[in-house]
C-alpha atoms as a PDB file:
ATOM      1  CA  UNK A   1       0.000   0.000   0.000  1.00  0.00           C
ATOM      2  CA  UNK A   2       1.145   3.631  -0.782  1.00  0.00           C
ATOM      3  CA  UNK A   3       0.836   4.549   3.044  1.00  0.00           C
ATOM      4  CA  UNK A   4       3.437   2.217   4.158  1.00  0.00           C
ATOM      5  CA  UNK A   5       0.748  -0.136   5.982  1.00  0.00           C
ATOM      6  CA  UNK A   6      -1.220  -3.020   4.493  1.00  0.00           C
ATOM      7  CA  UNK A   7      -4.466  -3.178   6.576  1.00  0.00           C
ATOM      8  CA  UNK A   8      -7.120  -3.898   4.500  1.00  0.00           C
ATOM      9  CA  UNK A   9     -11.524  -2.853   5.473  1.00  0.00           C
ATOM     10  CA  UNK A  10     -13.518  -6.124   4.574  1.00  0.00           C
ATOM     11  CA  UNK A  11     -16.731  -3.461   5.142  1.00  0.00           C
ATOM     12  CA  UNK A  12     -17.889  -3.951   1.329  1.00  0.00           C
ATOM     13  CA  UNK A  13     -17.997  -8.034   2.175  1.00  0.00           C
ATOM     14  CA  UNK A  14     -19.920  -7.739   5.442  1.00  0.00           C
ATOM     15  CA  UNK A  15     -22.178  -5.301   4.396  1.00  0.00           C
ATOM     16  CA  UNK A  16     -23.977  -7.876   1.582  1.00  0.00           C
ATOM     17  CA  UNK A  17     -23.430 -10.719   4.020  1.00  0.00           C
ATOM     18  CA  UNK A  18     -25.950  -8.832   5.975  1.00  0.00           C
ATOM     19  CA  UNK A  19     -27.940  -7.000   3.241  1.00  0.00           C
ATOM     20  CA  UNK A  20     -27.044  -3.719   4.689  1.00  0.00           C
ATOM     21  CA  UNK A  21     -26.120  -0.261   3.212  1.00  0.00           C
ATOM     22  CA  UNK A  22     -23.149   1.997   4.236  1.00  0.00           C
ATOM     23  CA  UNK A  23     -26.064   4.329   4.904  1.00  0.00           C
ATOM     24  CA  UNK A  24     -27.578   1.999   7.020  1.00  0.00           C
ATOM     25  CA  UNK A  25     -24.612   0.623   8.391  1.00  0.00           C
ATOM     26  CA  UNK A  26     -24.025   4.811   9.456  1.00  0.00           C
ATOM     27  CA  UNK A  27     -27.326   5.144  10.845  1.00  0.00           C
ATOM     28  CA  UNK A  28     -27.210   1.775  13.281  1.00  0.00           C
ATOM     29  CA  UNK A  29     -23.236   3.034  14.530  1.00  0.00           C
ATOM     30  CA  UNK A  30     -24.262   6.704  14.568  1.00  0.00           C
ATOM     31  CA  UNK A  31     -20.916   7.738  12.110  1.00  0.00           C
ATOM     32  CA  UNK A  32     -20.892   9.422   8.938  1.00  0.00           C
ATOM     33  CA  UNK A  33     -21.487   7.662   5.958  1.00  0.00           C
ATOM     34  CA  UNK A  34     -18.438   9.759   4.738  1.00  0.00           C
ATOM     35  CA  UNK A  35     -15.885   8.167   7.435  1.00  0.00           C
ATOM     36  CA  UNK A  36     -17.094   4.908   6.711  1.00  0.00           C
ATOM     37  CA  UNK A  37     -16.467   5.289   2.926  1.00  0.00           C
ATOM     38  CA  UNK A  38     -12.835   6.729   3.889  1.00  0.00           C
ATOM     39  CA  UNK A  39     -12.663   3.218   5.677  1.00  0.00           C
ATOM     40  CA  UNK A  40     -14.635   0.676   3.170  1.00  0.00           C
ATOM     41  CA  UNK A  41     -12.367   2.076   0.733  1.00  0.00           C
ATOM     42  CA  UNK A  42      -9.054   1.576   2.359  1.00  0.00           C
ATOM     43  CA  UNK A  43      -8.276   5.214   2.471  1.00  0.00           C
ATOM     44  CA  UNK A  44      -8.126   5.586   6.448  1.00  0.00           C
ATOM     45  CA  UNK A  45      -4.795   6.481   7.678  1.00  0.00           C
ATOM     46  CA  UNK A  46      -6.527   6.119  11.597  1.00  0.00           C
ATOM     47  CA  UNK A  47      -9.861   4.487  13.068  1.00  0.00           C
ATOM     48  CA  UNK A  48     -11.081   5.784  16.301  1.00  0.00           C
ATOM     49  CA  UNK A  49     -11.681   2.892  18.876  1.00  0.00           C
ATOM     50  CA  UNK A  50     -14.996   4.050  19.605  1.00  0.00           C
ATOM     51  CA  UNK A  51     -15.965   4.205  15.677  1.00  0.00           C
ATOM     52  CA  UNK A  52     -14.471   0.764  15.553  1.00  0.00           C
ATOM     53  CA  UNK A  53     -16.620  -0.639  18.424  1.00  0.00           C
ATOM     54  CA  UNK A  54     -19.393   1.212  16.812  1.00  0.00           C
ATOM     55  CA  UNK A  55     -19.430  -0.408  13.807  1.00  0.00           C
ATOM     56  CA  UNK A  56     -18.909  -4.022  15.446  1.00  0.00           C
ATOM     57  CA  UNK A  57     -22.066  -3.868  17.674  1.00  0.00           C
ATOM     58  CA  UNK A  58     -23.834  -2.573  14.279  1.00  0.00           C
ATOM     59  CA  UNK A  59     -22.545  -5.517  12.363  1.00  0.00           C
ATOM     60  CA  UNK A  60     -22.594  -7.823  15.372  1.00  0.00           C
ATOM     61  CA  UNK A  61     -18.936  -8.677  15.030  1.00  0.00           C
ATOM     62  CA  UNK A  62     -15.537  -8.758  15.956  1.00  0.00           C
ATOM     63  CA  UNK A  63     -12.819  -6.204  15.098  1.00  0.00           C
ATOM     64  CA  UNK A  64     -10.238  -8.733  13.125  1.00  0.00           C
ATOM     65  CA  UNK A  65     -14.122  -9.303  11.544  1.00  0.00           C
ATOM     66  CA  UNK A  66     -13.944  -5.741   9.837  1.00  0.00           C
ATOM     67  CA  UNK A  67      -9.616  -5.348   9.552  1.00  0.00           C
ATOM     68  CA  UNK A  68      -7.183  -7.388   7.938  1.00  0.00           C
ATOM     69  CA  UNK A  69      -3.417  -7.500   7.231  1.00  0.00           C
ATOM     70  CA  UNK A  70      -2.662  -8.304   3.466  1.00  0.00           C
ATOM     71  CA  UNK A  71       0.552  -9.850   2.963  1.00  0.00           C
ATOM     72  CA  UNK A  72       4.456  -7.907   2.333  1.00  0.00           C
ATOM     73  CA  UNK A  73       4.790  -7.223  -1.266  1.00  0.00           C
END
């Protein structure tokens, strides 16, 4: 990755495994849909704790559930 980190946002694949929007997803976790684009997209340099613990008790899930580590290269 450009930023010199290779965490990757599996939002997009939880999302349809529930049948949920980003807007929805917003709504249930009370952040902005912006934000959570910034972090479906894999253009977050940060995530907040809380917005991360948001988002799991939205999805019902765990954090490694939502980040993941692609490998060097």
């Amino acid at each position: 990755m450009s930023d010199g980190h290779r965490i990757l946002c599996r939002l997009d694949s939880l999302l349809a495994a529930r049948g949920m929007t980003l807007t929805e997803l917003a709504d249930r976790a009370g952040v902005s849909v912006v934000n959570l684009s910034v972090l479906k997209n894999d253009r977050a340099r940060a995530v907040r704790f809380s917005t991360l613990t948001a988002v799991c008790d939205a999805l019902g899930c765990r954090p490694g559930d939502v980040l993941d580590l692609a490998p060097p290269g």
